[in-house]
N, C-alpha and C. Protein backbone atom coordinates (compact mmCIF):
# COMPACT_ATOMS: atom_id res chain seq x y z
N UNK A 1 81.89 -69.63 199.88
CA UNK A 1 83.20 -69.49 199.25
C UNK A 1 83.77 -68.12 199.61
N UNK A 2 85.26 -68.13 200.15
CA UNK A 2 85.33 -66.89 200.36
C UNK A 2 85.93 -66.09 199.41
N UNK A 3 85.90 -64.34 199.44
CA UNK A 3 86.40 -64.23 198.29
C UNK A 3 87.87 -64.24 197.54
N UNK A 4 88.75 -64.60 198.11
CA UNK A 4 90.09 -65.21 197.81
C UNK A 4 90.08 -66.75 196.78
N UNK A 5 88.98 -67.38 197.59
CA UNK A 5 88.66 -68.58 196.50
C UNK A 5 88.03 -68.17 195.21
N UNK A 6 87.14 -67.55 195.81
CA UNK A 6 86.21 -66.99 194.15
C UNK A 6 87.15 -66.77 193.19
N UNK A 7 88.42 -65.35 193.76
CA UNK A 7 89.28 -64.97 192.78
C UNK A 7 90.10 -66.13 192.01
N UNK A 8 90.71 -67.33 193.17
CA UNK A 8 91.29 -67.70 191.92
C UNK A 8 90.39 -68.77 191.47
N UNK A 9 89.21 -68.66 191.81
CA UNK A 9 88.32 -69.80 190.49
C UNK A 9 88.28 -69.15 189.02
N UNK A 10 88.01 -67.56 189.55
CA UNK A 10 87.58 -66.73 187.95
C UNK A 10 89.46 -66.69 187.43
N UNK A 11 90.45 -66.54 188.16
CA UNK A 11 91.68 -66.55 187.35
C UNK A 11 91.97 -67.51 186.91
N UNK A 12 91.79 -68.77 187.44
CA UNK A 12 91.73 -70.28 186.51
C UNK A 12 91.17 -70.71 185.25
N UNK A 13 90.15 -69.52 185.37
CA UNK A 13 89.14 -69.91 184.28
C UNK A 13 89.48 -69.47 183.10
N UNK A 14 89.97 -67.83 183.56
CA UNK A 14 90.41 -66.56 182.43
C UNK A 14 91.92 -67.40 182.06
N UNK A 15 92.78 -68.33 182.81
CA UNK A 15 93.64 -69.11 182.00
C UNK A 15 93.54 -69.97 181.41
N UNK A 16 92.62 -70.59 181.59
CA UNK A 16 91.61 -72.14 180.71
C UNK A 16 91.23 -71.24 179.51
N UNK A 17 90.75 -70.09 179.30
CA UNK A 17 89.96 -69.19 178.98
C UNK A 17 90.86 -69.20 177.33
N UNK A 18 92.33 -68.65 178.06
CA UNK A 18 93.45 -68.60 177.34
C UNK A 18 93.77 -69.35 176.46
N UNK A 19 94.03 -70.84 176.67
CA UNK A 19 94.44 -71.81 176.64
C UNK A 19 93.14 -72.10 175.39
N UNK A 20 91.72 -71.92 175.44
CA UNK A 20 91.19 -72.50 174.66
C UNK A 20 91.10 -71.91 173.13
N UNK A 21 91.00 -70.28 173.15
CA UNK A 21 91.00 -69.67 172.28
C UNK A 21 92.52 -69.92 171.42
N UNK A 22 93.34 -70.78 171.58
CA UNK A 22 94.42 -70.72 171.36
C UNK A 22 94.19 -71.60 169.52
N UNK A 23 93.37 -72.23 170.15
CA UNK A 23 92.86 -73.31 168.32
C UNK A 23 92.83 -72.83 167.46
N UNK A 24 93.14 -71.33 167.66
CA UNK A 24 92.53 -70.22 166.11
C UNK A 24 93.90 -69.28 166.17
N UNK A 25 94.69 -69.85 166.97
CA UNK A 25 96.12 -68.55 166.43
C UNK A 25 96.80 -68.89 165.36
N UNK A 26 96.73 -69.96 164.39
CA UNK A 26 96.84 -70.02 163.17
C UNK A 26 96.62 -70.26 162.09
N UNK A 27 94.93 -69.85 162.21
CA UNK A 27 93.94 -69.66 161.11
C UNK A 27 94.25 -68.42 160.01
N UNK A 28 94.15 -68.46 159.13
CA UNK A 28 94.13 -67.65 158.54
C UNK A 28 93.81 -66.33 159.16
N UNK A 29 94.02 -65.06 158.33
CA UNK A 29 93.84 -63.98 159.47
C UNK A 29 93.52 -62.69 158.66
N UNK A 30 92.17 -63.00 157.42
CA UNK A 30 91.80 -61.82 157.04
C UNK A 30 90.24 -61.00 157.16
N UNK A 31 90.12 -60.24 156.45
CA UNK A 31 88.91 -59.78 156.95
C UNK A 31 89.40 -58.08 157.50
N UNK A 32 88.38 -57.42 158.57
CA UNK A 32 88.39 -56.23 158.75
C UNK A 32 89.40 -56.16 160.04
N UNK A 33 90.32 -55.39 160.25
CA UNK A 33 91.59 -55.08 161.39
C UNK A 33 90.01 -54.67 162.36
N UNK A 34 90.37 -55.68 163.75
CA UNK A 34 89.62 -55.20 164.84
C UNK A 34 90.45 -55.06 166.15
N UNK A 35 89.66 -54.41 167.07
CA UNK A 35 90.44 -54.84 168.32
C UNK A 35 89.66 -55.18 169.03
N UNK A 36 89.03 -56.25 169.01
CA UNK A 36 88.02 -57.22 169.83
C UNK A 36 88.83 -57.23 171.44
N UNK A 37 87.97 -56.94 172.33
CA UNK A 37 88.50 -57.48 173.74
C UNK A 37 87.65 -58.08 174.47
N UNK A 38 87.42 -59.55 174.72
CA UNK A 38 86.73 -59.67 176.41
C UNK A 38 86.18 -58.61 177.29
N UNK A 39 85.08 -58.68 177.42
CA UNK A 39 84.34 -57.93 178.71
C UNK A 39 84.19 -58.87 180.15
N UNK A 40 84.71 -58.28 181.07
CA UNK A 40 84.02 -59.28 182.77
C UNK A 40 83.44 -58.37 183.13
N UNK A 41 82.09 -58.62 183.77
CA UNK A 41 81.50 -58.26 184.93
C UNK A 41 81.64 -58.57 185.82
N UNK A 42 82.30 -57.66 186.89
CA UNK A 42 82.67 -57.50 188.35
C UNK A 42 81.63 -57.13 188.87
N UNK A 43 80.16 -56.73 188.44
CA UNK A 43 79.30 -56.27 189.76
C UNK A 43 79.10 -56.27 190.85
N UNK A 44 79.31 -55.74 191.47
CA UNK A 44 79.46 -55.86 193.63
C UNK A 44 80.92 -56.67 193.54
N UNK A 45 81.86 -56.61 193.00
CA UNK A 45 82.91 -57.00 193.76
C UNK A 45 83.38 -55.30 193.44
N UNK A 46 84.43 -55.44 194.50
CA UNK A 46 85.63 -53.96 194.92
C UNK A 46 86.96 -54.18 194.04
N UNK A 47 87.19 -53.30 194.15
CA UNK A 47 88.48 -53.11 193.00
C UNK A 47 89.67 -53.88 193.22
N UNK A 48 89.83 -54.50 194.71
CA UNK A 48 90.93 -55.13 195.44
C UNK A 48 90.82 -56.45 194.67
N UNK A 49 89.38 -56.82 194.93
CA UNK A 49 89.03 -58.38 193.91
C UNK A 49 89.48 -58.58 192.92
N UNK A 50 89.50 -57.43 191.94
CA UNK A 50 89.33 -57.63 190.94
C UNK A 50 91.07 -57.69 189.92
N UNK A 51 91.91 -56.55 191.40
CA UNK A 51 92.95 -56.63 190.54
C UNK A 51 94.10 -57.84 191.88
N UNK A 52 92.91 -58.82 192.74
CA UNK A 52 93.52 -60.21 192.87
C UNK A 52 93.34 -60.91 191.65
N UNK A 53 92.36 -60.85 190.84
CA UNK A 53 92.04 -61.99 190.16
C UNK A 53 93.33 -61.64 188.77
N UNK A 54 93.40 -60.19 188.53
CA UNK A 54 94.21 -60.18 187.37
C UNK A 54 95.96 -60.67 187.76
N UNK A 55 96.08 -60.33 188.99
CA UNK A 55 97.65 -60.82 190.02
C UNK A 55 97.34 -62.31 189.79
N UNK A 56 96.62 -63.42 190.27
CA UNK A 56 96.56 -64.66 190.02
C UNK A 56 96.69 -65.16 188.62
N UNK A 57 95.69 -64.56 187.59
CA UNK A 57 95.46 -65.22 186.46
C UNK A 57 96.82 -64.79 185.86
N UNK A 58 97.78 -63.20 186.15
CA UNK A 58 98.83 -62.97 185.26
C UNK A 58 98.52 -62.18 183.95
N UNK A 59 96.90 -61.62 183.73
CA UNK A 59 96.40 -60.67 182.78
C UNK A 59 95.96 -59.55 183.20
N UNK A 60 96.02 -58.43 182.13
CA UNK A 60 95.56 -57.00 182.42
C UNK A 60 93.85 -57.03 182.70
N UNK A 61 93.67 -56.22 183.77
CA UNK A 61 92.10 -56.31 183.71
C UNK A 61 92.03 -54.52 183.54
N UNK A 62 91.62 -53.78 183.07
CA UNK A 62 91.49 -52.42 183.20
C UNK A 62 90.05 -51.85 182.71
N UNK A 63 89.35 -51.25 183.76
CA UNK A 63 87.83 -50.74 183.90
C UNK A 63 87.84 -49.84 182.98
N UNK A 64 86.17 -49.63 182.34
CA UNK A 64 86.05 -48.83 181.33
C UNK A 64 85.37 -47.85 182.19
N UNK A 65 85.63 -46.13 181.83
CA UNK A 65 85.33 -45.43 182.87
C UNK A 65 84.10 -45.00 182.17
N UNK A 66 83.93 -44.42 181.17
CA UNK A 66 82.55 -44.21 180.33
C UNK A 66 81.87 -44.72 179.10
N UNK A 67 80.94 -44.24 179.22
CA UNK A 67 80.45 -45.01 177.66
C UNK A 67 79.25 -46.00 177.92
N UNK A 68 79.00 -46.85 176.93
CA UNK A 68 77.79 -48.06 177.35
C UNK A 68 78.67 -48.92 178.05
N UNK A 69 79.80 -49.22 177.58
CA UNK A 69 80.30 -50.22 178.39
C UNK A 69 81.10 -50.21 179.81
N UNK A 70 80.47 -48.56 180.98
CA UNK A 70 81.15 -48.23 181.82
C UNK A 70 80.88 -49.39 183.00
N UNK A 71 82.00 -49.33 183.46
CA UNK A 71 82.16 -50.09 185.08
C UNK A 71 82.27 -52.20 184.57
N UNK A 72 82.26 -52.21 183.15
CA UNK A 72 82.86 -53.16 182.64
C UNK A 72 84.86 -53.60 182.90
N UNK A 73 85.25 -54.76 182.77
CA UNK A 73 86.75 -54.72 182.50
C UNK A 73 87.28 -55.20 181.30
N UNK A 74 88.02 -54.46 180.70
CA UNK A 74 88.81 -55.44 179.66
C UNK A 74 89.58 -56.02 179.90
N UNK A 75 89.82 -57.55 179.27
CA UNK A 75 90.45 -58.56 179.90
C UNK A 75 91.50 -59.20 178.86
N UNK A 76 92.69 -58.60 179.30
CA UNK A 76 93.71 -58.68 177.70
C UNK A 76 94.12 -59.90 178.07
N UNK A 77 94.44 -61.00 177.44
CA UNK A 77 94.94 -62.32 177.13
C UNK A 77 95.66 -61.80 176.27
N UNK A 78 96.20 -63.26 176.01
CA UNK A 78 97.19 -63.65 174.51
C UNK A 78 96.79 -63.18 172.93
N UNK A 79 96.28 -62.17 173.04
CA UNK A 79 95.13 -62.34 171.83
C UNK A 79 96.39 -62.46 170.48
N UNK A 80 95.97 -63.05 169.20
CA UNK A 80 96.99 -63.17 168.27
C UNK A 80 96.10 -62.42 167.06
N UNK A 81 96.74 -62.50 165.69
CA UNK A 81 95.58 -61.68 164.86
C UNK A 81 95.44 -60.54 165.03
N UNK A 82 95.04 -59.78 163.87
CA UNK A 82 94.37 -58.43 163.89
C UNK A 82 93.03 -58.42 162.85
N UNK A 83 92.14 -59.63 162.40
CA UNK A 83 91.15 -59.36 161.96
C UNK A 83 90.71 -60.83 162.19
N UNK A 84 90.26 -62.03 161.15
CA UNK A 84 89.24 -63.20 161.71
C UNK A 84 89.72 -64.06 163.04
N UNK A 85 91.46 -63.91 163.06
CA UNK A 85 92.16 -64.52 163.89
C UNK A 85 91.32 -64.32 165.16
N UNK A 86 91.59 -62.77 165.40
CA UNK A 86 91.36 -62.18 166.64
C UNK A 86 89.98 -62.07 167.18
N UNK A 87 88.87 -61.69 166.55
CA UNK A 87 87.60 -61.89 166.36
C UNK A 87 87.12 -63.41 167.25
N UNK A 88 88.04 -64.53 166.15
CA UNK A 88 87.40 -65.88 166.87
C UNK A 88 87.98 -66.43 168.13
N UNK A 89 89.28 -65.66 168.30
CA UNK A 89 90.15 -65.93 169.80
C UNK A 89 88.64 -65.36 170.86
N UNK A 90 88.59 -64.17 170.63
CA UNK A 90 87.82 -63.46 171.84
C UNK A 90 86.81 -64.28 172.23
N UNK A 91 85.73 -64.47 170.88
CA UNK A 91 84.67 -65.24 170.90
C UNK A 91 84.72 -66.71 171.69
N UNK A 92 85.72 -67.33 171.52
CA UNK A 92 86.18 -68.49 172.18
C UNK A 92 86.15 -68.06 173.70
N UNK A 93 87.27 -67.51 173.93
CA UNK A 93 87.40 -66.48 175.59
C UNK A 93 86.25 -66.58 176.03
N UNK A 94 85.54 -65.82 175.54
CA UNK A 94 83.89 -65.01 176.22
C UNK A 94 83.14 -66.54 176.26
N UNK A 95 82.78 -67.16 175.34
CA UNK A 95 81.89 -68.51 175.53
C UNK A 95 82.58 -69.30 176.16
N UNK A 96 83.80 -69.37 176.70
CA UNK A 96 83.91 -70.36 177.91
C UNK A 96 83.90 -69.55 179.22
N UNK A 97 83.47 -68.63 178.94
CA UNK A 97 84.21 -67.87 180.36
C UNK A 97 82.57 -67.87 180.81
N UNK A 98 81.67 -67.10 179.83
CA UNK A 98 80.10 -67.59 180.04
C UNK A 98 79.64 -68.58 180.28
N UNK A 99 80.27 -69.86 179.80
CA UNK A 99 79.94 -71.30 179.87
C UNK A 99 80.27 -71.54 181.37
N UNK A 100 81.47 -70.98 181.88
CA UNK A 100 81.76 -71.56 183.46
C UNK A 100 81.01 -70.79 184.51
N UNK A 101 80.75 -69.91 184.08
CA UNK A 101 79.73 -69.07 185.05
C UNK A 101 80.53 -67.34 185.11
N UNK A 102 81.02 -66.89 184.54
CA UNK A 102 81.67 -65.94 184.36
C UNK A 102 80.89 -65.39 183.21
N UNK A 103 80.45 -63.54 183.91
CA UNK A 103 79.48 -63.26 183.05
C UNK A 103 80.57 -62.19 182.42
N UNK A 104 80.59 -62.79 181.29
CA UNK A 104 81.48 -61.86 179.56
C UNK A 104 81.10 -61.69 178.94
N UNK A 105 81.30 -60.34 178.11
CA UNK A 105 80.70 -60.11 176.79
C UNK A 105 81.83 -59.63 175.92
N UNK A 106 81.68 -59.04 174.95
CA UNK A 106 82.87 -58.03 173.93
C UNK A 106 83.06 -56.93 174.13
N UNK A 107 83.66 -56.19 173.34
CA UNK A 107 84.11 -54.89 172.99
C UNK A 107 84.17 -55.34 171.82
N UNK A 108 83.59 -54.44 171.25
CA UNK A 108 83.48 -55.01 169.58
C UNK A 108 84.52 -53.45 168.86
N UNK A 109 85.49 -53.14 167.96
CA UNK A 109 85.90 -52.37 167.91
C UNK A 109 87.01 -52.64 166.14
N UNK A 110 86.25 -51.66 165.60
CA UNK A 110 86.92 -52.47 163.84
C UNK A 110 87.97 -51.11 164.15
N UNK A 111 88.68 -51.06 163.15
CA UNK A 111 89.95 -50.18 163.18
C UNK A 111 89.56 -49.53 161.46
C-alpha cells in the first residue's frame, strides 16, 4: 500500500471515527468539565503523512512536543459537551479508530 493510500484509509476512518461518536451529542452532559482529546500514533511516519491525512480527513492533527504524551497527535473532531458528553464522544473515536487498526489512545484532561 502506498503511502498516499494509507493516508486516506486512516482519514476515512478518523471520519467514520466522527460520524460514530456522534450517538452521544445529546446525552445529557454532566459530571466534571474535561477536555478529553483523541491520541494517534504516527510512529515512523514523517510529518508530510501526517498533515496529508489531517488535509484529507478535514481535522486538526497537532503533535505533542513534551511530556508522557510526546511525539503523540491530537486529533480534534466534532467533539460536543464539556463533561459526560465529551468524555463518551472521545471514547467512541478512540475504540473505533483502535478497532480499525489505528493505534489511539486519550488525553485525559479535567478542567
Amino acid at each position: 500500500m502506498s503511502n498516499f493510500d494509507e493516508a486516506t484509509q486512516i482519514a476515512e476512518l478518523i471520519k467514520e471515527a466522527n460520524k460514530a461518536m456522534m450517538v452521544h451529542k445529546d446525552a445529557p452532559d454532566n459530571g466534571s468539565c474535561n477536555l478529553d482529546t483523541v491520541l494517534i500514533d504516527f510512529e515512523g511516519k514523517r510529518k508530510s503523512f501526517v498533515d496529508k491525512v489531517a488535509e484529507l480527513s478535514g481535522y486538526s492533527l497537532s503533535k505533542i512536543t513534551s511530556g508522557y504524551h510526546k511525539g503523540l497527535y491530537m486529533l480534534f473532531l466534532d467533539y460536543h459537551g464539556q463533561a459526560n458528553v465529551r468524555y463518551q464522544m472521545v471514547q467512541t473515536a478512540k475504540d473505533y479508530l483502535n478497532d480499525n487498526g489505528v493505534k489511539a489512545s486519550v488525553w485525559y484532561q479535567l478542567d
